[in-house]
PDB file of N, CA and C in Angstrom:
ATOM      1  N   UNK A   1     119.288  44.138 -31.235  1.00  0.00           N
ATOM      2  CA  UNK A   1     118.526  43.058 -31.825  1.00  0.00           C
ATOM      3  C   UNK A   1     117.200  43.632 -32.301  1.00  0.00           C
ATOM      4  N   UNK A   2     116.969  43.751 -33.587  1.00  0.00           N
ATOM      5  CA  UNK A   2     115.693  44.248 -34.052  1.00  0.00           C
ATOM      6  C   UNK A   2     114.588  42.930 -34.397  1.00  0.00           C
ATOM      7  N   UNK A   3     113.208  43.313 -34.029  1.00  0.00           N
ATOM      8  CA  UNK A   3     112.377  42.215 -34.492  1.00  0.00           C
ATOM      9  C   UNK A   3     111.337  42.557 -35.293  1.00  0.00           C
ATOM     10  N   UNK A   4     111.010  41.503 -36.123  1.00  0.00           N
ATOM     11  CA  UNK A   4     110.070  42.683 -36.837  1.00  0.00           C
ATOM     12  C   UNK A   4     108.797  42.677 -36.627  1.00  0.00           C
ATOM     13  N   UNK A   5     107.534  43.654 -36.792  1.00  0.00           N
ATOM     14  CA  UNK A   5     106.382  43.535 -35.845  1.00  0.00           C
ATOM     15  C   UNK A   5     105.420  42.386 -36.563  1.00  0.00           C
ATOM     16  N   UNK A   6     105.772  41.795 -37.801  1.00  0.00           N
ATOM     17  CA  UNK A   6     105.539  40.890 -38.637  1.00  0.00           C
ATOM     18  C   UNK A   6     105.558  39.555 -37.416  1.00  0.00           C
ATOM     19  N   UNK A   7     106.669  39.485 -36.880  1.00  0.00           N
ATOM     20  CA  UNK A   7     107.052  38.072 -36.038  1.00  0.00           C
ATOM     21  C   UNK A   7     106.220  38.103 -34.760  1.00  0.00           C
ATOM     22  N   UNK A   8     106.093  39.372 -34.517  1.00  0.00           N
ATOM     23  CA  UNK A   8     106.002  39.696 -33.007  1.00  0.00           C
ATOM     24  C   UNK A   8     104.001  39.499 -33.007  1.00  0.00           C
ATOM     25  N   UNK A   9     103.525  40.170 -33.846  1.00  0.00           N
ATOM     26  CA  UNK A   9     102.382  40.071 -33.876  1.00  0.00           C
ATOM     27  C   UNK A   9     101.939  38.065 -34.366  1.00  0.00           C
ATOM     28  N   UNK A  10     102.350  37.381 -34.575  1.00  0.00           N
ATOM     29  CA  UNK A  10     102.189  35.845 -35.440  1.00  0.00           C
ATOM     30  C   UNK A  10     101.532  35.132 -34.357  1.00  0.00           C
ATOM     31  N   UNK A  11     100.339  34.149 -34.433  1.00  0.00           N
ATOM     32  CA  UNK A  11     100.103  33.456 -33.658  1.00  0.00           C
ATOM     33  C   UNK A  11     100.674  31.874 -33.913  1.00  0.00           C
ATOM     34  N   UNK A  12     101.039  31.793 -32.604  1.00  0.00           N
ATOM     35  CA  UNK A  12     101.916  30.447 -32.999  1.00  0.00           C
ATOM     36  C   UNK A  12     100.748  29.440 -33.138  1.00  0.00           C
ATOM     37  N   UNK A  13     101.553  28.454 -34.326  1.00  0.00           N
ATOM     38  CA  UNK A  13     100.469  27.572 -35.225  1.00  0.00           C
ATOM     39  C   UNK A  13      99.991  26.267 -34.348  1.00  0.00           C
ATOM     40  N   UNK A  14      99.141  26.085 -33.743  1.00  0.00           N
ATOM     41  CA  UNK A  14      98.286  24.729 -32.611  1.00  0.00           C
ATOM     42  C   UNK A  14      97.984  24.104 -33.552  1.00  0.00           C
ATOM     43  N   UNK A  15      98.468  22.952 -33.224  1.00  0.00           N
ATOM     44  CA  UNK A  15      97.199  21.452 -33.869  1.00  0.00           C
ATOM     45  C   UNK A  15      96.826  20.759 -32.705  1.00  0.00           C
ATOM     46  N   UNK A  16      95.390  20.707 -32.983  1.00  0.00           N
ATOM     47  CA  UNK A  16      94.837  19.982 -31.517  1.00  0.00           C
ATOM     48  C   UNK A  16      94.456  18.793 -31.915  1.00  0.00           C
ATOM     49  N   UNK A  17      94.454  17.885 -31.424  1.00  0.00           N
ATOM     50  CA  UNK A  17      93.697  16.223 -31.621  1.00  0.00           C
ATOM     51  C   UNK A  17      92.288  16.688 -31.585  1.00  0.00           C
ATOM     52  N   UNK A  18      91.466  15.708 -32.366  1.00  0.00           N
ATOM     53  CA  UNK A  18      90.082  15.487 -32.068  1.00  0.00           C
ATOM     54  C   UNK A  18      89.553  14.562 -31.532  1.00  0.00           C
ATOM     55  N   UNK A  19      88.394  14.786 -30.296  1.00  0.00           N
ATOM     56  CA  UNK A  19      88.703  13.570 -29.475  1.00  0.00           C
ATOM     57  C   UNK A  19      87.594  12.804 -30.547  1.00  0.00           C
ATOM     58  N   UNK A  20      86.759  13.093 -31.624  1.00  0.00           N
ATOM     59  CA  UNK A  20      85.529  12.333 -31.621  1.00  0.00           C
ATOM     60  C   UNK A  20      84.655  11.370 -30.869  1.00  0.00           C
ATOM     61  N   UNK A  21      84.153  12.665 -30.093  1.00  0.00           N
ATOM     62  CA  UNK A  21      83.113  12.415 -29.442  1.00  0.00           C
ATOM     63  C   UNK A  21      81.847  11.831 -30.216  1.00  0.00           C
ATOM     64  N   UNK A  22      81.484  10.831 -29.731  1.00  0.00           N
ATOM     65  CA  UNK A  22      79.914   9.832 -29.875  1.00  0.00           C
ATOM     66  C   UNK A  22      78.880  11.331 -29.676  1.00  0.00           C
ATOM     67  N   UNK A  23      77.841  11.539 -30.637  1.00  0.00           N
ATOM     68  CA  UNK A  23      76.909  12.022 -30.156  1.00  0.00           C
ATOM     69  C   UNK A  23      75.700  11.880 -28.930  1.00  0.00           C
ATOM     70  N   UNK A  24      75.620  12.635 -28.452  1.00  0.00           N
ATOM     71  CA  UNK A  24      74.580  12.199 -27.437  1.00  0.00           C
ATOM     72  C   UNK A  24      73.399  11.607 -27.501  1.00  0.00           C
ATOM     73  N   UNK A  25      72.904  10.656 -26.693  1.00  0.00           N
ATOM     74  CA  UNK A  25      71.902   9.729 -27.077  1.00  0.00           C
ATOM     75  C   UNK A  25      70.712  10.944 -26.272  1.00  0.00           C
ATOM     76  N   UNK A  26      71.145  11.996 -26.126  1.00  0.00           N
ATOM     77  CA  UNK A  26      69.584  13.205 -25.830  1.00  0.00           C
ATOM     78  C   UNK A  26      69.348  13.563 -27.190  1.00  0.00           C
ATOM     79  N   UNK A  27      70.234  14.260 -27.936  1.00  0.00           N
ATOM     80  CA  UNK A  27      70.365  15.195 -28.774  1.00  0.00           C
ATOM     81  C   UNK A  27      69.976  16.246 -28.265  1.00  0.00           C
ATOM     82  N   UNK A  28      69.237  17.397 -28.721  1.00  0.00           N
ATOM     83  CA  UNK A  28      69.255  18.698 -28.007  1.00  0.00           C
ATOM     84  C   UNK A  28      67.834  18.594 -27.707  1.00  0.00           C
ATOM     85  N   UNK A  29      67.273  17.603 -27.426  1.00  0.00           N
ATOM     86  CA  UNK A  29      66.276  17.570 -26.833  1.00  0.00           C
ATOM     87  C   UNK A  29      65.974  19.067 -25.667  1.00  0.00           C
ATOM     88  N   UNK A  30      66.790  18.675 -24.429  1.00  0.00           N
ATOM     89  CA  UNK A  30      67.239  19.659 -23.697  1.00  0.00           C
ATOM     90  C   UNK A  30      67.403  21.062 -23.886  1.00  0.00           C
ATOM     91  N   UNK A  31      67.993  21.419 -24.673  1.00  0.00           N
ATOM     92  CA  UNK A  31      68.254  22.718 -25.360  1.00  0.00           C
ATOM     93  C   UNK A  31      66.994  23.376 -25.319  1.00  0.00           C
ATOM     94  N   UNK A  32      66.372  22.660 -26.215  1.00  0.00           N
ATOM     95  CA  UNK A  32      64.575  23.233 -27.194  1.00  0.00           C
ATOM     96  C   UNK A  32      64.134  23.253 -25.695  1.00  0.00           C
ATOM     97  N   UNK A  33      63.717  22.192 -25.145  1.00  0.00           N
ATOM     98  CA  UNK A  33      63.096  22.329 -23.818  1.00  0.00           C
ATOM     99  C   UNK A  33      63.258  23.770 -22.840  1.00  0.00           C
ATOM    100  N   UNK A  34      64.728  23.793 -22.787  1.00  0.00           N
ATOM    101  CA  UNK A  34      65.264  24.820 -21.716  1.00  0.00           C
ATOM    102  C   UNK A  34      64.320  26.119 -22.247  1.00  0.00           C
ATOM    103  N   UNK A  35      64.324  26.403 -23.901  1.00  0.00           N
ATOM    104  CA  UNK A  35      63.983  27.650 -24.226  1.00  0.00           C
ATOM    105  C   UNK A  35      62.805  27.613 -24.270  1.00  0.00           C
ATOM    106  N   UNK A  36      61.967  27.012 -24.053  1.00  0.00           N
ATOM    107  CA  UNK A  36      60.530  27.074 -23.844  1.00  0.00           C
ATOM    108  C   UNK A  36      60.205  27.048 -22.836  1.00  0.00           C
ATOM    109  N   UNK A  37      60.729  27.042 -21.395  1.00  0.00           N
ATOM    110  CA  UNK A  37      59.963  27.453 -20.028  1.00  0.00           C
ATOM    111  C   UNK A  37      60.722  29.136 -20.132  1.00  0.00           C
ATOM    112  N   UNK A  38      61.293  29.653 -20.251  1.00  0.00           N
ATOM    113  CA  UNK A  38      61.706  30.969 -20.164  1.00  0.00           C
ATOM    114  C   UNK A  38      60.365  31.606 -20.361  1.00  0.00           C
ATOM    115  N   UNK A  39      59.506  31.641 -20.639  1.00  0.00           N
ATOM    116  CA  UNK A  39      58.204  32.569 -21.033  1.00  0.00           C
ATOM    117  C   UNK A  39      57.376  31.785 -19.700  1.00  0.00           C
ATOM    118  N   UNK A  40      56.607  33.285 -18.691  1.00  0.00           N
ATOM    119  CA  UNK A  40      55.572  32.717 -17.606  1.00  0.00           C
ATOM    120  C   UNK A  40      54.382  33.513 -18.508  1.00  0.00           C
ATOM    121  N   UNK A  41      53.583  32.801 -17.824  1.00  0.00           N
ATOM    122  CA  UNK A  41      52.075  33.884 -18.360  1.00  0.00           C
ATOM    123  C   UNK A  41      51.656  34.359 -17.512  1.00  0.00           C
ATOM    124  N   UNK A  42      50.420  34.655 -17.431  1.00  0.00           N
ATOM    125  CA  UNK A  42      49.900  36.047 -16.570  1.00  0.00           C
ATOM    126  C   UNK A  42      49.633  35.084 -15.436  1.00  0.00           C
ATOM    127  N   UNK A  43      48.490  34.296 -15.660  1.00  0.00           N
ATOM    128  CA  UNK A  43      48.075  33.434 -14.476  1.00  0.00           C
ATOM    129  C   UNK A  43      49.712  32.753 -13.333  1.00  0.00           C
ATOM    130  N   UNK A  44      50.451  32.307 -14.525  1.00  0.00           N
ATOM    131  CA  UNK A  44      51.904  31.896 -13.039  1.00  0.00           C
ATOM    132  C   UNK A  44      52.109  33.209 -12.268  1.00  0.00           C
ATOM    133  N   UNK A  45      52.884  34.108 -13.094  1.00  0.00           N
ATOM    134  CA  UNK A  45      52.604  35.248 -12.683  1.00  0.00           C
ATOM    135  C   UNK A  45      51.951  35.481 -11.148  1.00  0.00           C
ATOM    136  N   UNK A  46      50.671  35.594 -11.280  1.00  0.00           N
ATOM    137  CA  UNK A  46      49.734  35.890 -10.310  1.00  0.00           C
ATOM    138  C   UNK A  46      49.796  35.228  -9.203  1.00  0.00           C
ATOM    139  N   UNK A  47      49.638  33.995  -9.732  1.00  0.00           N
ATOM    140  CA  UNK A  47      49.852  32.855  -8.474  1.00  0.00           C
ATOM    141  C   UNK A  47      51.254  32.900  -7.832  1.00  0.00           C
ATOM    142  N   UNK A  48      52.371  33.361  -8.554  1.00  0.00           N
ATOM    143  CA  UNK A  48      53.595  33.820  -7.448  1.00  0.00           C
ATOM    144  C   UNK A  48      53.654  34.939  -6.697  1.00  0.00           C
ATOM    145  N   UNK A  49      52.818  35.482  -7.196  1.00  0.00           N
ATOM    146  CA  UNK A  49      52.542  36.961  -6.466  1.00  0.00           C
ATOM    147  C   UNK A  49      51.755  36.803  -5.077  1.00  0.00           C
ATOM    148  N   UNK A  50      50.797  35.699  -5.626  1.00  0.00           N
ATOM    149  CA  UNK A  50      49.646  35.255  -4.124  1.00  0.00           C
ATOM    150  C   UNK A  50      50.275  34.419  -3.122  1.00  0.00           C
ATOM    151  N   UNK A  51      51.112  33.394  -3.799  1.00  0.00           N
ATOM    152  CA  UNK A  51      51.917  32.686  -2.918  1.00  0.00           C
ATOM    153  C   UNK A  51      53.002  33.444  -1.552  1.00  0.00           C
ATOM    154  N   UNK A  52      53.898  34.549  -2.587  1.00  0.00           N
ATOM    155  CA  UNK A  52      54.863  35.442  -1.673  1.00  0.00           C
ATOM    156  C   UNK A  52      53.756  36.491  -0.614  1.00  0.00           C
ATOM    157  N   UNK A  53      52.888  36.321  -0.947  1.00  0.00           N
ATOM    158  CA  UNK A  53      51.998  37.356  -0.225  1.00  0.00           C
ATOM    159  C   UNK A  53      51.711  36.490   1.015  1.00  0.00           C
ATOM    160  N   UNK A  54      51.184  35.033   0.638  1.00  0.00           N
ATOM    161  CA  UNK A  54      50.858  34.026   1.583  1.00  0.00           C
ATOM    162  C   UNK A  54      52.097  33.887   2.879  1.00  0.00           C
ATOM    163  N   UNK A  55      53.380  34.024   2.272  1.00  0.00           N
ATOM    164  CA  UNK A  55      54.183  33.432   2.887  1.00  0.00           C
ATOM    165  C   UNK A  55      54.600  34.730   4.031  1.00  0.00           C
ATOM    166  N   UNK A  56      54.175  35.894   3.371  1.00  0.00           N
ATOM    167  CA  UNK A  56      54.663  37.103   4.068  1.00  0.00           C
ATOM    168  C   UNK A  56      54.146  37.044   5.072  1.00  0.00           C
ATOM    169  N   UNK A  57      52.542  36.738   5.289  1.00  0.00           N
ATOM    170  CA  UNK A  57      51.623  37.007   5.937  1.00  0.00           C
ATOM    171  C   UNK A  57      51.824  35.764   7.232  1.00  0.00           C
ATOM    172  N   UNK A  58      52.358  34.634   6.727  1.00  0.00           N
ATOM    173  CA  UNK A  58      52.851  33.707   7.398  1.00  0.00           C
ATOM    174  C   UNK A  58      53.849  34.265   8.139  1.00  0.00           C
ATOM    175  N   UNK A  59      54.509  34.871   7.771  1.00  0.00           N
ATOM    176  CA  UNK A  59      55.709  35.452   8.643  1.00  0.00           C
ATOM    177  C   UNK A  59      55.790  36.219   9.825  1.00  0.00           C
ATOM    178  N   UNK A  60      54.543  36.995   9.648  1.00  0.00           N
ATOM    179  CA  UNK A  60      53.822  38.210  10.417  1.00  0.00           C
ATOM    180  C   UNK A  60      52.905  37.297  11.688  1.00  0.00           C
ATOM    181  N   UNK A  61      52.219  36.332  11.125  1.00  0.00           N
ATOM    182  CA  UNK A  61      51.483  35.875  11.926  1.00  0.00           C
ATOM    183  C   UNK A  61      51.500  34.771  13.226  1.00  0.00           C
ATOM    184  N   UNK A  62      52.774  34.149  13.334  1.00  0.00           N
ATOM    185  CA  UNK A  62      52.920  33.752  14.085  1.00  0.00           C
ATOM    186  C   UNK A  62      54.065  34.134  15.350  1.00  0.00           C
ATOM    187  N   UNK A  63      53.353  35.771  15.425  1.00  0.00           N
ATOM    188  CA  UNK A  63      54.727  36.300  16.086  1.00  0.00           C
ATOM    189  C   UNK A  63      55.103  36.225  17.367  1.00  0.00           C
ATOM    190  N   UNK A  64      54.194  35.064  18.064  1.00  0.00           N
ATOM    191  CA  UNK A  64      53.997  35.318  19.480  1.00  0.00           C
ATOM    192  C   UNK A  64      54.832  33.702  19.786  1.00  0.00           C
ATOM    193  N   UNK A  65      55.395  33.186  18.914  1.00  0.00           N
ATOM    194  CA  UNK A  65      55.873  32.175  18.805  1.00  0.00           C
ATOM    195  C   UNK A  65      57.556  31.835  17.984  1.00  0.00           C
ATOM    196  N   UNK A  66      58.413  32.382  18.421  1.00  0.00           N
ATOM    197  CA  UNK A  66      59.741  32.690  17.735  1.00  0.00           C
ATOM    198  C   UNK A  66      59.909  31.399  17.311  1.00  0.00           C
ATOM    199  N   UNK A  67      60.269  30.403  17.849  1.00  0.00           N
ATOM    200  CA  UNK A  67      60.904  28.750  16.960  1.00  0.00           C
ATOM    201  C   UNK A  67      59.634  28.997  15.854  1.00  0.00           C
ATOM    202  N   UNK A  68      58.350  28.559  16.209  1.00  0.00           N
ATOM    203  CA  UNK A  68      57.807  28.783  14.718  1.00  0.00           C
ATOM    204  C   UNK A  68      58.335  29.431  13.457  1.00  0.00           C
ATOM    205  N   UNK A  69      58.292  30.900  13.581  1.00  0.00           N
ATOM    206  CA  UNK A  69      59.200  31.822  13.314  1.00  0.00           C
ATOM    207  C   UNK A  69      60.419  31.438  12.241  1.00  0.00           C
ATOM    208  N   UNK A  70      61.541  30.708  13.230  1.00  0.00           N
ATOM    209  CA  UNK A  70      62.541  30.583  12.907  1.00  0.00           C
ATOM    210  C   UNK A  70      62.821  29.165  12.321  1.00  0.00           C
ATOM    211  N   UNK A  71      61.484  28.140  12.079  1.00  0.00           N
ATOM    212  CA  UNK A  71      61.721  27.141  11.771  1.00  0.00           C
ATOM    213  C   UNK A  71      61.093  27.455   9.998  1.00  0.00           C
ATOM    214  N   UNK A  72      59.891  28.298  10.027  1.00  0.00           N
ATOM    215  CA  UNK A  72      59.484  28.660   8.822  1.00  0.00           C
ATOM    216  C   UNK A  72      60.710  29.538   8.275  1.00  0.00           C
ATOM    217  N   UNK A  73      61.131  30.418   8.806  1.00  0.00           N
ATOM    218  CA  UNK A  73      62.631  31.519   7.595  1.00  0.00           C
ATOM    219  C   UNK A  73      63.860  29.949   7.520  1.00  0.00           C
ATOM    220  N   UNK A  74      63.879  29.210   8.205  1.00  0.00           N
ATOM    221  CA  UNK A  74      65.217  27.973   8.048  1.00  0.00           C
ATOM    222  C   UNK A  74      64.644  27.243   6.610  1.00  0.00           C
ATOM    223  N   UNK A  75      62.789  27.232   6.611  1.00  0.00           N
ATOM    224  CA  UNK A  75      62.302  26.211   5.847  1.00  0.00           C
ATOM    225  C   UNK A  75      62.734  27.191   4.265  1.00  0.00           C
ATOM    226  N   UNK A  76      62.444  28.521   4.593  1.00  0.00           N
ATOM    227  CA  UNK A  76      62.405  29.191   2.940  1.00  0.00           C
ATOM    228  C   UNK A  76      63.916  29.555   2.656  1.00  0.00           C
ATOM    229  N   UNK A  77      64.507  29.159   3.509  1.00  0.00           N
ATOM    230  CA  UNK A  77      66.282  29.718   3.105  1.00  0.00           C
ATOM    231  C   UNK A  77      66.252  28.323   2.778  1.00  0.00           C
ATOM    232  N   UNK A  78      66.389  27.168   3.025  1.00  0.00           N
ATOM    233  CA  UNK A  78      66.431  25.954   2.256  1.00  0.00           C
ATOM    234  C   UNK A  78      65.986  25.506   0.864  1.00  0.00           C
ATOM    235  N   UNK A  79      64.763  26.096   0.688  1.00  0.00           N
ATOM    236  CA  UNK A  79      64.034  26.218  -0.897  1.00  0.00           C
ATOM    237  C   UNK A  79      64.869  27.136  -1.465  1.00  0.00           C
ATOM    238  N   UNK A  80      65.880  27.955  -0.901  1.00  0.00           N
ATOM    239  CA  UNK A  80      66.269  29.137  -1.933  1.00  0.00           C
ATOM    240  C   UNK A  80      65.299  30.004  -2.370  1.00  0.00           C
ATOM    241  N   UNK A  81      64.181  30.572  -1.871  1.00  0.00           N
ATOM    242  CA  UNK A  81      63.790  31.699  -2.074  1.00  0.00           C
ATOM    243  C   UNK A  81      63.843  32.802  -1.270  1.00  0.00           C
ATOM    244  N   UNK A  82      64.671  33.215  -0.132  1.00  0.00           N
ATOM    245  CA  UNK A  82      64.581  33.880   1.270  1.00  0.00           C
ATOM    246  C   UNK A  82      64.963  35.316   0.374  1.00  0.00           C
ATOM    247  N   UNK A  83      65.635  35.471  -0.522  1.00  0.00           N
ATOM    248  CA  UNK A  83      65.590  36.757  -1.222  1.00  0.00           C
ATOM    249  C   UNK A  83      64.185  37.507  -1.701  1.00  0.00           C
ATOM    250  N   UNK A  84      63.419  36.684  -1.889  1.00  0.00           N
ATOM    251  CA  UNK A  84      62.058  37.523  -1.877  1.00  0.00           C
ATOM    252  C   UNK A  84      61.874  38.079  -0.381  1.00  0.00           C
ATOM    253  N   UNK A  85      62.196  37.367   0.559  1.00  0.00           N
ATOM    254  CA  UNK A  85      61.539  38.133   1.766  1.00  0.00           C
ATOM    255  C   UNK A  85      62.712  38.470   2.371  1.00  0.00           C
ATOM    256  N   UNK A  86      63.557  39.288   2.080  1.00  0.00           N
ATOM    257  CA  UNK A  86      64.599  39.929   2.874  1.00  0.00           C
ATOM    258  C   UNK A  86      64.091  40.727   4.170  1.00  0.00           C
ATOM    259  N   UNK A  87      63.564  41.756   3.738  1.00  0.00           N
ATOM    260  CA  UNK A  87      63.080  42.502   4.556  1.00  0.00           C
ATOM    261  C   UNK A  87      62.111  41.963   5.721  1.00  0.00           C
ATOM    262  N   UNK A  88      61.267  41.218   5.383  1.00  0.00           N
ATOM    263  CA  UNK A  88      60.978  40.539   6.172  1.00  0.00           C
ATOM    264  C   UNK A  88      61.328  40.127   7.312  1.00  0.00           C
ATOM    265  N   UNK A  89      62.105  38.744   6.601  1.00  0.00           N
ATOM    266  CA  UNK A  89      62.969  38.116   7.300  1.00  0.00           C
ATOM    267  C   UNK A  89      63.735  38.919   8.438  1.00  0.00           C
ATOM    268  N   UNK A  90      64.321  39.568   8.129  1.00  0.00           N
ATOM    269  CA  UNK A  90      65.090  40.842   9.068  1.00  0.00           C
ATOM    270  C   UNK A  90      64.533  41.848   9.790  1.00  0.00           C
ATOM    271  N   UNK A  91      63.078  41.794   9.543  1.00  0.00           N
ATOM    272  CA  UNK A  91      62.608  42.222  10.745  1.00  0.00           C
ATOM    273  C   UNK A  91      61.745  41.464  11.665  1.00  0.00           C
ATOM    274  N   UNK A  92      61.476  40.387  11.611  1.00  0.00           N
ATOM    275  CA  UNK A  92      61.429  38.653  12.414  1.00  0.00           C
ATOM    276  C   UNK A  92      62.383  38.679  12.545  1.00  0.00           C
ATOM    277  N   UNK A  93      63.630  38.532  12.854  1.00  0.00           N
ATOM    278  CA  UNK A  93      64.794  37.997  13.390  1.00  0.00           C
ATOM    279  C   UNK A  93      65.140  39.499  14.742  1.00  0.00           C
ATOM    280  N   UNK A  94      64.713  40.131  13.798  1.00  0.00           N
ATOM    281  CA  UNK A  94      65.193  41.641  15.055  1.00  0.00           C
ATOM    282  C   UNK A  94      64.070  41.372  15.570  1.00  0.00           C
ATOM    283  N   UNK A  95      63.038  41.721  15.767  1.00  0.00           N
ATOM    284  CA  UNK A  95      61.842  41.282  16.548  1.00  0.00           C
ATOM    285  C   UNK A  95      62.190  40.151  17.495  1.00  0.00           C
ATOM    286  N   UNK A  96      62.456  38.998  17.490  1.00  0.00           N
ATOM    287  CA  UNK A  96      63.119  37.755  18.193  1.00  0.00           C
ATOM    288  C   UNK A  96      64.380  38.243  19.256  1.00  0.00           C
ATOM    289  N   UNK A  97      65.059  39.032  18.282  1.00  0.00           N
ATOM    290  CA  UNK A  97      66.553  39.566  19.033  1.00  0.00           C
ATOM    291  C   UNK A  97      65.661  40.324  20.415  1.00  0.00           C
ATOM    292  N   UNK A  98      65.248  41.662  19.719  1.00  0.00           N
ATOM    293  CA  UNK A  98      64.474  42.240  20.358  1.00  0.00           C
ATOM    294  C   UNK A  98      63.668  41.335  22.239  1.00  0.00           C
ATOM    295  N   UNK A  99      63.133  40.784  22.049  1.00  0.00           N
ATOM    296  CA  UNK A  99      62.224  39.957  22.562  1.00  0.00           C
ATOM    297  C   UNK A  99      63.133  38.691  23.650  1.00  0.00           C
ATOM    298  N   UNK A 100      64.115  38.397  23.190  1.00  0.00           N
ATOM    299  CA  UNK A 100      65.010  37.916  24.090  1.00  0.00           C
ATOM    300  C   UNK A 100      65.825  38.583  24.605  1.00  0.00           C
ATOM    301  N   UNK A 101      66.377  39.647  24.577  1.00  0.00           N
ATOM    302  CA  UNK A 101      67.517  40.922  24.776  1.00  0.00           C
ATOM    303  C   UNK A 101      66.767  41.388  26.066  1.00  0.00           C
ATOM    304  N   UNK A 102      65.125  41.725  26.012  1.00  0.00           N
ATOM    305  CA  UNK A 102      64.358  42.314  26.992  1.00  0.00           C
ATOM    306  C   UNK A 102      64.329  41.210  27.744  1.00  0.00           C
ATOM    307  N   UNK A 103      63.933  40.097  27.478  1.00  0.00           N
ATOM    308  CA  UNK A 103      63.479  39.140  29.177  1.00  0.00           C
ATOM    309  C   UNK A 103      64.558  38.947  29.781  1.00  0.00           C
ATOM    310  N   UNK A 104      66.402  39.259  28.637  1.00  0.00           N
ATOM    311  CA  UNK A 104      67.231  38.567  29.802  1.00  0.00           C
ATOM    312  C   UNK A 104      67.559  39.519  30.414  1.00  0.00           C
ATOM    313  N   UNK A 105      67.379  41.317  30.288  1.00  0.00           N
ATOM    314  CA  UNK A 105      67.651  42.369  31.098  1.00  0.00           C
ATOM    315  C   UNK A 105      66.731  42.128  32.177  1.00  0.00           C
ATOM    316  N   UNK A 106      65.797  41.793  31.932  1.00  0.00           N
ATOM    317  CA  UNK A 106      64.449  42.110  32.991  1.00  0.00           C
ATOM    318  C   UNK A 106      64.787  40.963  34.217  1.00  0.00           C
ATOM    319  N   UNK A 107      65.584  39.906  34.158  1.00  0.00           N
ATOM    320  CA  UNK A 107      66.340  38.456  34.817  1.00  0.00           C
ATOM    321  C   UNK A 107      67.157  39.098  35.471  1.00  0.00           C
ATOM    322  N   UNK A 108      67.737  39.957  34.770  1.00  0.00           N
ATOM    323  CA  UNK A 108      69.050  40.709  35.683  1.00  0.00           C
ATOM    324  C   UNK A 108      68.773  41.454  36.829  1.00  0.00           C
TER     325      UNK A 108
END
């Protein structure tokens, strides 16, 4: 049975319905919008820089107090930013590990 590469290569012919869709009562309002926050300036910039610095320092500073601790890293994994402070974070949590691991040997 020979075929020829004429047939074999053919895309078979679709007709699709159109649903006509109503235009949207936004229009691309949205669109234009979206592409105009993509640009920060220097000053946001800065102020996210001072903020993650704030929060670091927050992290560090209440170390004599683990629930604190662990109620502030629950609060920034909820906002979705805990990827800025990875490192951090992971060394507050080992610090904590740390710190309970010793009092329950020292019980024993």
């Amino acid at each position: 049975m020979y075929v020829s590469v004429a047939t074999q290569n053919a895309a078979p012919n679709v007709t699709r319905r159109s649903a006509n869709y109503h235009p949207s009562v936004w229009g691309d309002h949205f669109l234009r919008y979206a592409s105009d926050t993509t640009e920060i300036d220097t000053h946001s910039e800065q102020q996210h820089q001072q903020l993650k610095e704030e929060v670091k320092k927050m992290l560090g500073t209440v170390a004599n107090k683990p629930s604190q601790q662990l109620n502030l890293i629950d609060a920034i994994q909820r906002l979705g930013v805990s990827y800025h402070f990875d490192t951090e974070i992971d060394s507050v949590l080992g610090h904590i590990y740390e710190c309970c691991t010793s009092c329950d040997n020292k019980d024993d």
